[in-house]
Protein backbone atom coordinates (compact mmCIF):
# COMPACT_ATOMS: atom_id res chain seq x y z
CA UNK A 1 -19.22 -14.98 -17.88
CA UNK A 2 -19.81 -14.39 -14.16
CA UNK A 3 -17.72 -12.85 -12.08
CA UNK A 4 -15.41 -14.32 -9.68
CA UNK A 5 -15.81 -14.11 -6.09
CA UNK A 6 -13.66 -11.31 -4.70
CA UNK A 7 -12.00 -13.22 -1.61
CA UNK A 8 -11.74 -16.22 -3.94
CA UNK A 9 -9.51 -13.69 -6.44
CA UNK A 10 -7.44 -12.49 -3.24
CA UNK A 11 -6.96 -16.30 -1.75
CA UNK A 12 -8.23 -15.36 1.51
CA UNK A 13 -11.42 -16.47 3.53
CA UNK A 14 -14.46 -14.49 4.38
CA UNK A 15 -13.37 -12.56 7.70
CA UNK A 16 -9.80 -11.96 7.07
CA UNK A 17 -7.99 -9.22 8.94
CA UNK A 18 -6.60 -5.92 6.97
CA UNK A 19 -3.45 -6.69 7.26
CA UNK A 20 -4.00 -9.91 5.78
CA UNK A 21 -6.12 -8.57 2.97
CA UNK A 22 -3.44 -5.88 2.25
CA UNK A 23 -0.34 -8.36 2.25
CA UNK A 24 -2.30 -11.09 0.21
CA UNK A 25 -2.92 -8.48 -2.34
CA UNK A 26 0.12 -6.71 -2.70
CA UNK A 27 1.32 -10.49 -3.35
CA UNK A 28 -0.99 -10.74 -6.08
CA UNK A 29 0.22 -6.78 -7.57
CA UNK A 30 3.60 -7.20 -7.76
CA UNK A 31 3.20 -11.00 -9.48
CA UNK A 32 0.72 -9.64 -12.40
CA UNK A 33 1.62 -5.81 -12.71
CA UNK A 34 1.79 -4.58 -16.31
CA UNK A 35 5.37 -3.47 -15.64
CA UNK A 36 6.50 -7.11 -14.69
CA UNK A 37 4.47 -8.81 -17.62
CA UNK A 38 5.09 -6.45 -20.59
CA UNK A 39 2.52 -7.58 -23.26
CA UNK A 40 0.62 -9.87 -21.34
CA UNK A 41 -2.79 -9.91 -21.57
CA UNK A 42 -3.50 -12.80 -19.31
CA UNK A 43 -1.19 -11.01 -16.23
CA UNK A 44 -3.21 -7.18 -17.40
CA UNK A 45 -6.36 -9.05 -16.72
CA UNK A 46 -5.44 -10.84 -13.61
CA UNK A 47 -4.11 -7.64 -12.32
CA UNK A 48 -7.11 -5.40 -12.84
CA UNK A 49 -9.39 -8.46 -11.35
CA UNK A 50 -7.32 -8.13 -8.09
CA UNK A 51 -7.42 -4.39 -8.00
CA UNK A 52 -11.10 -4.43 -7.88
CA UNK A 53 -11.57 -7.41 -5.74
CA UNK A 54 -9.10 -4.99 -3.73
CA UNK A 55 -10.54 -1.61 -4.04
CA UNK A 56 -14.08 -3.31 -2.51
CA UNK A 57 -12.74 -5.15 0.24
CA UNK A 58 -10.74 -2.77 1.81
CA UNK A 59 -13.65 0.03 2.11
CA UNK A 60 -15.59 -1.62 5.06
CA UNK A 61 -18.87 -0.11 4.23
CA UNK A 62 -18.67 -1.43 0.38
CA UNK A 63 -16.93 -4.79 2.08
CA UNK A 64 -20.62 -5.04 4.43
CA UNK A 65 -22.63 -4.50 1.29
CA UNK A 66 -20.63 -7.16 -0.96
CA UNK A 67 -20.65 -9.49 1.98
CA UNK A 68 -24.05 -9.25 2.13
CA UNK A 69 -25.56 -9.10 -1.98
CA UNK A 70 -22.41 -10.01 -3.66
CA UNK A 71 -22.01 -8.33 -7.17
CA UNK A 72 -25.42 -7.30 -7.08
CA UNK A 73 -24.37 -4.43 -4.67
CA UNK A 74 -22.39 -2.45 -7.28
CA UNK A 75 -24.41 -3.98 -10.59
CA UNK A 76 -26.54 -2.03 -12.64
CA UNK A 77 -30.61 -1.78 -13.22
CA UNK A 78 -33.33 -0.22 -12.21
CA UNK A 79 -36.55 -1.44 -10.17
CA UNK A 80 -37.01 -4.25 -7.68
CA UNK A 81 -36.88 -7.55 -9.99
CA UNK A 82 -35.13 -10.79 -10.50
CA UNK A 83 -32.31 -10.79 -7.99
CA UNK A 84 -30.60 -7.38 -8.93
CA UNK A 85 -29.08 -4.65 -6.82
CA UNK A 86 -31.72 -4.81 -4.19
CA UNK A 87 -32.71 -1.12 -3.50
CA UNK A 88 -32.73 -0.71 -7.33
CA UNK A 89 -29.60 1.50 -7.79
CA UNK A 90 -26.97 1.61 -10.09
CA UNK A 91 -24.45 0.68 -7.50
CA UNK A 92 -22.86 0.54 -4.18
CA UNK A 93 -23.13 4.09 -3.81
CA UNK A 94 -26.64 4.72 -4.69
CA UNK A 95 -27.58 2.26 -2.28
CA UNK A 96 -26.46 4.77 0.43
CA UNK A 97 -28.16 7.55 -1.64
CA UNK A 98 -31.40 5.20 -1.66
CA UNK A 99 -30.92 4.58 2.28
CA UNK A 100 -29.59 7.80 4.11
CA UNK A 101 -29.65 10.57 1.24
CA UNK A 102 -25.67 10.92 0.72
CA UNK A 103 -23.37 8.93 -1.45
CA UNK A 104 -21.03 6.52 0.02
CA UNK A 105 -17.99 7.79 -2.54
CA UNK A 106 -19.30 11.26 -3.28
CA UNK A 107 -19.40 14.39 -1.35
CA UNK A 108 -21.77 16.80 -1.44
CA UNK A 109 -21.16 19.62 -3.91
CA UNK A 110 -18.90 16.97 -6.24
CA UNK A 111 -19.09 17.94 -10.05
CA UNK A 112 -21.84 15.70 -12.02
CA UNK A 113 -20.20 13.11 -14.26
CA UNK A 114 -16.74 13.79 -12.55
CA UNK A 115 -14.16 10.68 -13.40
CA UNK A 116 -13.12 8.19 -10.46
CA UNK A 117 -10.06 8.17 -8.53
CA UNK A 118 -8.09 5.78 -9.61
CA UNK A 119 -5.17 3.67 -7.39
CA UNK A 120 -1.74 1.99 -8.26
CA UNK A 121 1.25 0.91 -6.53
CA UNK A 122 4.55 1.52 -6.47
CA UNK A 123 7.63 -0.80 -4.98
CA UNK A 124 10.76 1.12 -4.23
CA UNK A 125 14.25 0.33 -2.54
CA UNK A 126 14.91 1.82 0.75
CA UNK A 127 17.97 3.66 -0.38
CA UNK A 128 14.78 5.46 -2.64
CA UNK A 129 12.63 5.85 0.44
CA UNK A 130 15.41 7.44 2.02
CA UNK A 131 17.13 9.77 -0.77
CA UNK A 132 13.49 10.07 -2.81
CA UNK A 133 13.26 9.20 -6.41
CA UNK A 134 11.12 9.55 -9.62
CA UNK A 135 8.90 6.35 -11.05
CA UNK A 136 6.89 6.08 -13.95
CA UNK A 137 3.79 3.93 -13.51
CA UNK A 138 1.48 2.95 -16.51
CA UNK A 139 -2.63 3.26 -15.98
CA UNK A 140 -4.96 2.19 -18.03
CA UNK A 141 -7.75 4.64 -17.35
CA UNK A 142 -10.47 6.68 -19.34
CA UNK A 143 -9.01 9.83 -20.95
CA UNK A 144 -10.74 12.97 -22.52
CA UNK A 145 -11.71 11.62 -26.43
CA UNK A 146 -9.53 14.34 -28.97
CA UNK A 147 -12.78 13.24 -31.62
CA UNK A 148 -15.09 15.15 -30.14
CA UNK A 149 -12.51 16.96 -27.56
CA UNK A 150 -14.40 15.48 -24.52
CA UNK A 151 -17.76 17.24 -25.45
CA UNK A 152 -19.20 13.83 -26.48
CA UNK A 153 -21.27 14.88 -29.61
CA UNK A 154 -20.64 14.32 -33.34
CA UNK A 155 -18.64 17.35 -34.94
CA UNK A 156 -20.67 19.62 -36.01
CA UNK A 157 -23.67 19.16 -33.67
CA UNK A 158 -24.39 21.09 -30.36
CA UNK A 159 -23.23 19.27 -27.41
CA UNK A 160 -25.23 20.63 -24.38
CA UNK A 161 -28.39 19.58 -25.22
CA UNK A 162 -31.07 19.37 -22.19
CA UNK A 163 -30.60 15.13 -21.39
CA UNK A 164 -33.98 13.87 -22.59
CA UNK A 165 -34.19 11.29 -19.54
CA UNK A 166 -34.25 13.63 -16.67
CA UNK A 167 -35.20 16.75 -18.45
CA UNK A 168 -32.56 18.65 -17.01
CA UNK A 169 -32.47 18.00 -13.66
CA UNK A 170 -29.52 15.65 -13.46
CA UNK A 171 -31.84 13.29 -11.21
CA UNK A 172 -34.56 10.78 -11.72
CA UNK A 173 -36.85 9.06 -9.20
CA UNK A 174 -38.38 5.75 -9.09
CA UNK A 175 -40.76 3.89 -6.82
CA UNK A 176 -39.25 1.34 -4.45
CA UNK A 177 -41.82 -0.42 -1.83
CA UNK A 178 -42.84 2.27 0.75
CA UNK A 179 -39.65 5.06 -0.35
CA UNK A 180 -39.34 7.35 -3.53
CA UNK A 181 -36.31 6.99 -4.47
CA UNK A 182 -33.95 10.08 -6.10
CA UNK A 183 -30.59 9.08 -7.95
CA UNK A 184 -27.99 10.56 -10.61
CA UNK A 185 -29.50 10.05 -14.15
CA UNK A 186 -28.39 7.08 -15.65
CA UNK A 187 -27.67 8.68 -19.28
CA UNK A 188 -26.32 12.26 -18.33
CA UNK A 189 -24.24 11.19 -14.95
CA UNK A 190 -26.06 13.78 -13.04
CA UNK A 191 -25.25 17.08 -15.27
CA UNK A 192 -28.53 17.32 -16.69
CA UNK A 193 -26.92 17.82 -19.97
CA UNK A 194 -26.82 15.22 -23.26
CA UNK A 195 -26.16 15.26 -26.64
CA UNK A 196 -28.17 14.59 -29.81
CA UNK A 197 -25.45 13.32 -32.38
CA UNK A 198 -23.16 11.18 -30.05
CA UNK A 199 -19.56 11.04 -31.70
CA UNK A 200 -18.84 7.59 -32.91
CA UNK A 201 -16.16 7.13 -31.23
CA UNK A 202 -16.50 7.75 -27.93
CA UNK A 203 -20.34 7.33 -28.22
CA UNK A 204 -20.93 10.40 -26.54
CA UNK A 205 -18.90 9.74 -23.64
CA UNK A 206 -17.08 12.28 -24.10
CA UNK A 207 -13.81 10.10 -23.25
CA UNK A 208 -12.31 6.24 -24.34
CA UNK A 209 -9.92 4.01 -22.51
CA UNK A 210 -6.27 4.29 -23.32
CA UNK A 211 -3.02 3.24 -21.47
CA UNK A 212 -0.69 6.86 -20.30
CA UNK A 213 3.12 6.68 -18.43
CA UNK A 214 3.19 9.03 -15.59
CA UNK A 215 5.84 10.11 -13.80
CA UNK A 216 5.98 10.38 -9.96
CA UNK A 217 7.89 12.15 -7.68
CA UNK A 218 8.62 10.39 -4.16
CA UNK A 219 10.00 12.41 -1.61
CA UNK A 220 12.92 11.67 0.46
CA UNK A 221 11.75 10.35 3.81
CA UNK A 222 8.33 8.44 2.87
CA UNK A 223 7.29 5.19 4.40
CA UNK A 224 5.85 2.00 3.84
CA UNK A 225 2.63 2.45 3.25
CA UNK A 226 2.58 5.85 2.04
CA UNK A 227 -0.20 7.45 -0.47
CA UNK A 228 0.73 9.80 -3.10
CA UNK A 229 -2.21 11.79 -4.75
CA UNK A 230 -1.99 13.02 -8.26
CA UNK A 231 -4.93 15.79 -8.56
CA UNK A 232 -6.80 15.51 -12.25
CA UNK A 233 -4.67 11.95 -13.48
CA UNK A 234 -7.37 9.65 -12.67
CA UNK A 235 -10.26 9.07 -14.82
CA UNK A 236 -11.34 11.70 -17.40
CA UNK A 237 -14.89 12.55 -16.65
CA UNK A 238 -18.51 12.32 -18.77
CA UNK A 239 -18.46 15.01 -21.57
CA UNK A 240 -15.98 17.14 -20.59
CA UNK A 241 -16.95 16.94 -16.27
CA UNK A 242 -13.01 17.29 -14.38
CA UNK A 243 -11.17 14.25 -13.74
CA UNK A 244 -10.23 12.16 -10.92
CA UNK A 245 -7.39 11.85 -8.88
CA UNK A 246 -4.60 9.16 -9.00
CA UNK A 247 -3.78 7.42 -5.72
CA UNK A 248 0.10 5.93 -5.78
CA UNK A 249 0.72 3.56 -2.69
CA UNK A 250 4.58 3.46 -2.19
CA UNK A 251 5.81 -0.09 -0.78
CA UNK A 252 9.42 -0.44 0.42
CA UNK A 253 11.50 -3.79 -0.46
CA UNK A 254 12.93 -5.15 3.21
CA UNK A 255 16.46 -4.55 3.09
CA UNK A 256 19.63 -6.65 3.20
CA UNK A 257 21.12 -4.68 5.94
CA UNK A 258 18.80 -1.98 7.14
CA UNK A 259 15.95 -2.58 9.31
CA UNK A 260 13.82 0.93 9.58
CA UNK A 261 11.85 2.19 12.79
CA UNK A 262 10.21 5.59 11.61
CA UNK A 263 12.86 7.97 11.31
CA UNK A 264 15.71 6.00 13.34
CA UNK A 265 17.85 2.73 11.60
CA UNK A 266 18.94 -0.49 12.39
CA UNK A 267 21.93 -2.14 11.95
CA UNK A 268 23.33 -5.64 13.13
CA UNK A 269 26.90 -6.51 13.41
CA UNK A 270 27.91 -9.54 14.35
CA UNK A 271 31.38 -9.70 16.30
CA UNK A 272 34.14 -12.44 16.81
CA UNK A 273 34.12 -13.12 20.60
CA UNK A 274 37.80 -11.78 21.16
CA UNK A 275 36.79 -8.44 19.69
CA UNK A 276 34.32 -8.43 21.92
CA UNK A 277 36.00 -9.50 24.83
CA UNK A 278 39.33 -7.16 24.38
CA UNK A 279 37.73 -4.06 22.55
CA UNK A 280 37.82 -2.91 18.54
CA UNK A 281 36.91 -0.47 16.29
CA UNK A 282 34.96 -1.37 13.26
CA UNK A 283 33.46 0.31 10.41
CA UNK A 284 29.90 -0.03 9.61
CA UNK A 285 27.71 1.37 6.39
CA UNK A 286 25.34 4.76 6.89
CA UNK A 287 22.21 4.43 4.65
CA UNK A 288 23.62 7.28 2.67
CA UNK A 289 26.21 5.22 1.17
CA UNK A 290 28.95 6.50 3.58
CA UNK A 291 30.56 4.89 6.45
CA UNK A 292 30.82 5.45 10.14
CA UNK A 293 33.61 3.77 12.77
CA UNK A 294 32.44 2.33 15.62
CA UNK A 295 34.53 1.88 19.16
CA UNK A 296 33.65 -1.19 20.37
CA UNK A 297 34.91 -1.37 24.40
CA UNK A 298 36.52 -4.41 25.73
CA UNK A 299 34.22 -6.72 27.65
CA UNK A 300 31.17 -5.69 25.06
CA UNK A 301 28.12 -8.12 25.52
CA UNK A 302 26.10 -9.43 22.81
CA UNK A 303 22.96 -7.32 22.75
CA UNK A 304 24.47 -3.89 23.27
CA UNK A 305 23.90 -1.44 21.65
CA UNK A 306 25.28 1.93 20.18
CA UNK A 307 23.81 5.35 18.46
CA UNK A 308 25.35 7.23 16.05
CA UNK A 309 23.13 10.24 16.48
CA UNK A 310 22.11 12.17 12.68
CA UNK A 311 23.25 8.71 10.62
CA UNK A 312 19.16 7.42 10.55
CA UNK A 313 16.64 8.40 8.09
CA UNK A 314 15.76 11.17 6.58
CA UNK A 315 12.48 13.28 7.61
CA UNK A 316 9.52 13.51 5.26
CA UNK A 317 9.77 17.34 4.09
CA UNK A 318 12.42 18.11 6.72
CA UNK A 319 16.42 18.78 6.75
CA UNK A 320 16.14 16.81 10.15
CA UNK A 321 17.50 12.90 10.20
CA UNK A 322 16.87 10.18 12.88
CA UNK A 323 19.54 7.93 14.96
CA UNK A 324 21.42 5.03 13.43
CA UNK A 325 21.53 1.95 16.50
CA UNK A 326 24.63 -0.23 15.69
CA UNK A 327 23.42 -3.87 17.78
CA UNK A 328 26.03 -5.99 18.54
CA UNK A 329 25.66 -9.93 18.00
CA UNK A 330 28.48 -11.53 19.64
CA UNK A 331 29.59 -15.17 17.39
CA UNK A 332 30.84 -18.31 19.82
CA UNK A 333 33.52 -19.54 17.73
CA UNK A 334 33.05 -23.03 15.68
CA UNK A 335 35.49 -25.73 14.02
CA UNK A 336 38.09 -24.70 15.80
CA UNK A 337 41.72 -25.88 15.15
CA UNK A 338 43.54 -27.40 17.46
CA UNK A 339 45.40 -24.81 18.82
CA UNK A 340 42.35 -22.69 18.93
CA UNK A 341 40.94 -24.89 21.25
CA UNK A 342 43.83 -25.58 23.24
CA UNK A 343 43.72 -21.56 23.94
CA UNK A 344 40.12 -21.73 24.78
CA UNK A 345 40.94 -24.49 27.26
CA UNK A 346 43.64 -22.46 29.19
CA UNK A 347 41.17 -19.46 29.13
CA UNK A 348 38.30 -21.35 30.70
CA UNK A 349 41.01 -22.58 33.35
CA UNK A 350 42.10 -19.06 34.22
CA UNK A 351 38.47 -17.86 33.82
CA UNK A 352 37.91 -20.17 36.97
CA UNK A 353 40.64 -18.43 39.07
CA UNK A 354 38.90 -14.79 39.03
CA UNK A 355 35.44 -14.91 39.21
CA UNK A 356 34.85 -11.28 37.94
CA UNK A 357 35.81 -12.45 34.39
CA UNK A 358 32.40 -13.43 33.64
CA UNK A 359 30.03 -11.94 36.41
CA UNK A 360 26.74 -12.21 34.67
CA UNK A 361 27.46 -15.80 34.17
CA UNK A 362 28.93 -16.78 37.65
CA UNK A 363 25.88 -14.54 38.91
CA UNK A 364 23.36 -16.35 37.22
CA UNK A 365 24.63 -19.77 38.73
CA UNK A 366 25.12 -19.09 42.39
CA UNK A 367 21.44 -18.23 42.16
CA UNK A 368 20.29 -21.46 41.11
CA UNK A 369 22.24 -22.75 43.39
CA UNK A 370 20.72 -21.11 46.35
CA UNK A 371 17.55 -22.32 44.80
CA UNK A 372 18.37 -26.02 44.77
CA UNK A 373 19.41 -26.41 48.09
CA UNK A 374 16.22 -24.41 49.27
CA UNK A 375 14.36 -26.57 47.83
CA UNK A 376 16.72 -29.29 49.76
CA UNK A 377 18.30 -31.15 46.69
């Protein structure tokens, strides 16, 4: 069956911004991931189909390269026919081998056959962020076959032999137009190894696919957007070649009360107008479950603004902890009795008397008065 296209999968048009691409995927994560849809195959697939629309997208050199050959970029086959990869690699990354003599994902000196890195995501509360926490995340990934113990041949036979493909080198070469072109070897992965009896199981892979829990460790202090490695937990790699790494992207849920701004917190707190206008005290919540009294001074305007210096967030891999901002939103008053609104009445009457009661206000007007009549109406 052919494979969807990858902005099709993501529901977002050719062209789309980062940000965009990164918000309408994590969208499409949290809806399908195996730990919201236990035993769903349907949500499993769906999941993995947005991952790797993902994982392309994102890089903007493999994002060029789909943009311009589609699927064919990261297919397989070899030579120039029939509407393949068209440098006649193996994949995205041998087309920067083909072109410039370096791997897009690999760096020089990398271990032949070594497994891919391999990325998940993980939502936590801000109370997590904040204190730190443990999750356990489920992969499905490649992992090290116990048949053969990752050496990929049948027990009993020798494992290492010299890959008949590339003789040995771990490279072959093949004509393309005007350019000689010099890749990893197809069967061996680049070791320059192979085996003679394959073991049935993994068929001398050397590893199968299986689902493992891991357990991660977020420290206190980590933000939105954060990446967490995990050396050796990605994929296992060809006969018995060291693994990849795990990448864990932490996402923080918005909070009800909180709003975060690096290390310093938000918090809004609405007032009744005659605490406002004769003074309080009020109590207010400290993202460390605690609380914290605030004076509020009489005449307080809505806007203002107070710190509580040491109540904010804590520091990634520090003892140190930002600023806590209490903002004051000052409430006008609605379906008022009718006593209430006699009282209001008399207010506004003596509020006429003594002009200093509401400067701002009487301030504001005598200005546009001035600029009325110099206008002459």
């Amino acid at each position: 069956m052919a494979k969807r296209d990858y902005y099709e999968i993501l529901g977002v048009a050719r062209g789309v911004s980062d940000d965009e691409l990164k918000k309408a995927y994590r969208k499409l994560a949290m809806k399908f991931h195996p730990d919201r849809n236990p035993g769903d195959k349907e949500a499993e697939a769906k999941f993995k189909e947005c991952s790797e629309a993902y994982d392309v997208l994102k890089d903007a050199e493999k994002r060029a390269a789909y943009d311009r050959y589609g699927h064919a970029a990261f297919e397989g086959g070899m030579g120039g026919g029939g509407g393949g990869n068209p440098f006649g690699g193996t994949g995205f990354e041998d087309i920067f081998e083909q072109m410039f003599g370096f791997g897009g994902g690999r760096q020089r000196g990398q271990a032949a056959g070594r497994g891919a890195d391999l990325r998940t995501e993980v939502e936590i509360t801000l109370e997590e962020a904040f204190a730190g926490a443990k999750e356990t995340v489920r992969v499905q990934s490649s992992v090290q076959c116990e048949a053969c113990d990752g050496s990929g041949a049948e027990a009993g036979s020798t494992a290492n032999q010299t890959c008949p493909t590339c003789g040995g080198a771990g490279k072959v070469r093949a004509q393309q137009g005007f350019f000689l072109i010099e890749r990893a070897c197809p069967t061996c992965g680049g070791s320059g190894r192979g085996v003679k009896n394959p073991c049935k199981v993994c068929q001398g892979a050397g590893r199968v696919q299986r689902e493992r829990t891991l357990n991660v460790t977020i420290p206190a202090g980590v933000e939105d957007g954060t990446r967490i490695r995990l050396s050796g937990e990605g994929e296992a790699g060809l006969r018995g070649a060291p693994a990849g790494d795990l990448y864990v992207d932490i996402s923080i849920q918005p909070h009800e009360i909180f709003q975060r701004d690096g290390a310093n917190i938000f918090v809004r707190v609405p007032l009744r107008m005659s605490q406002a206008a004769l003074g309080d005290a009020v109590e207010v919540p400290v993202i460390d479950g605690g609380r914290a009294r605030v004076t509020i001074p009489a005449g307080t305007q809505s806007g203002d603004q107070f710190r509580l210096r040491g109540k904010g967030f804590s520091v990634l891999r520090s003892a140190a902890r930002g600023d806590m901002y209490v903002q004051v939103a000052v409430e006008t008053p609605r379906h008022l009795t009718a006593r209430q609104r006699e009282l209001l009445e008399e207010f506004e009457a003596e509020a006429g008397e003594h002009a200093r009661s509401s400067p701002e206000s009487d301030g504001f007007f005598a200005k546009v008065r001035e600029f009325w009549e110099g206008l002459g109406r």
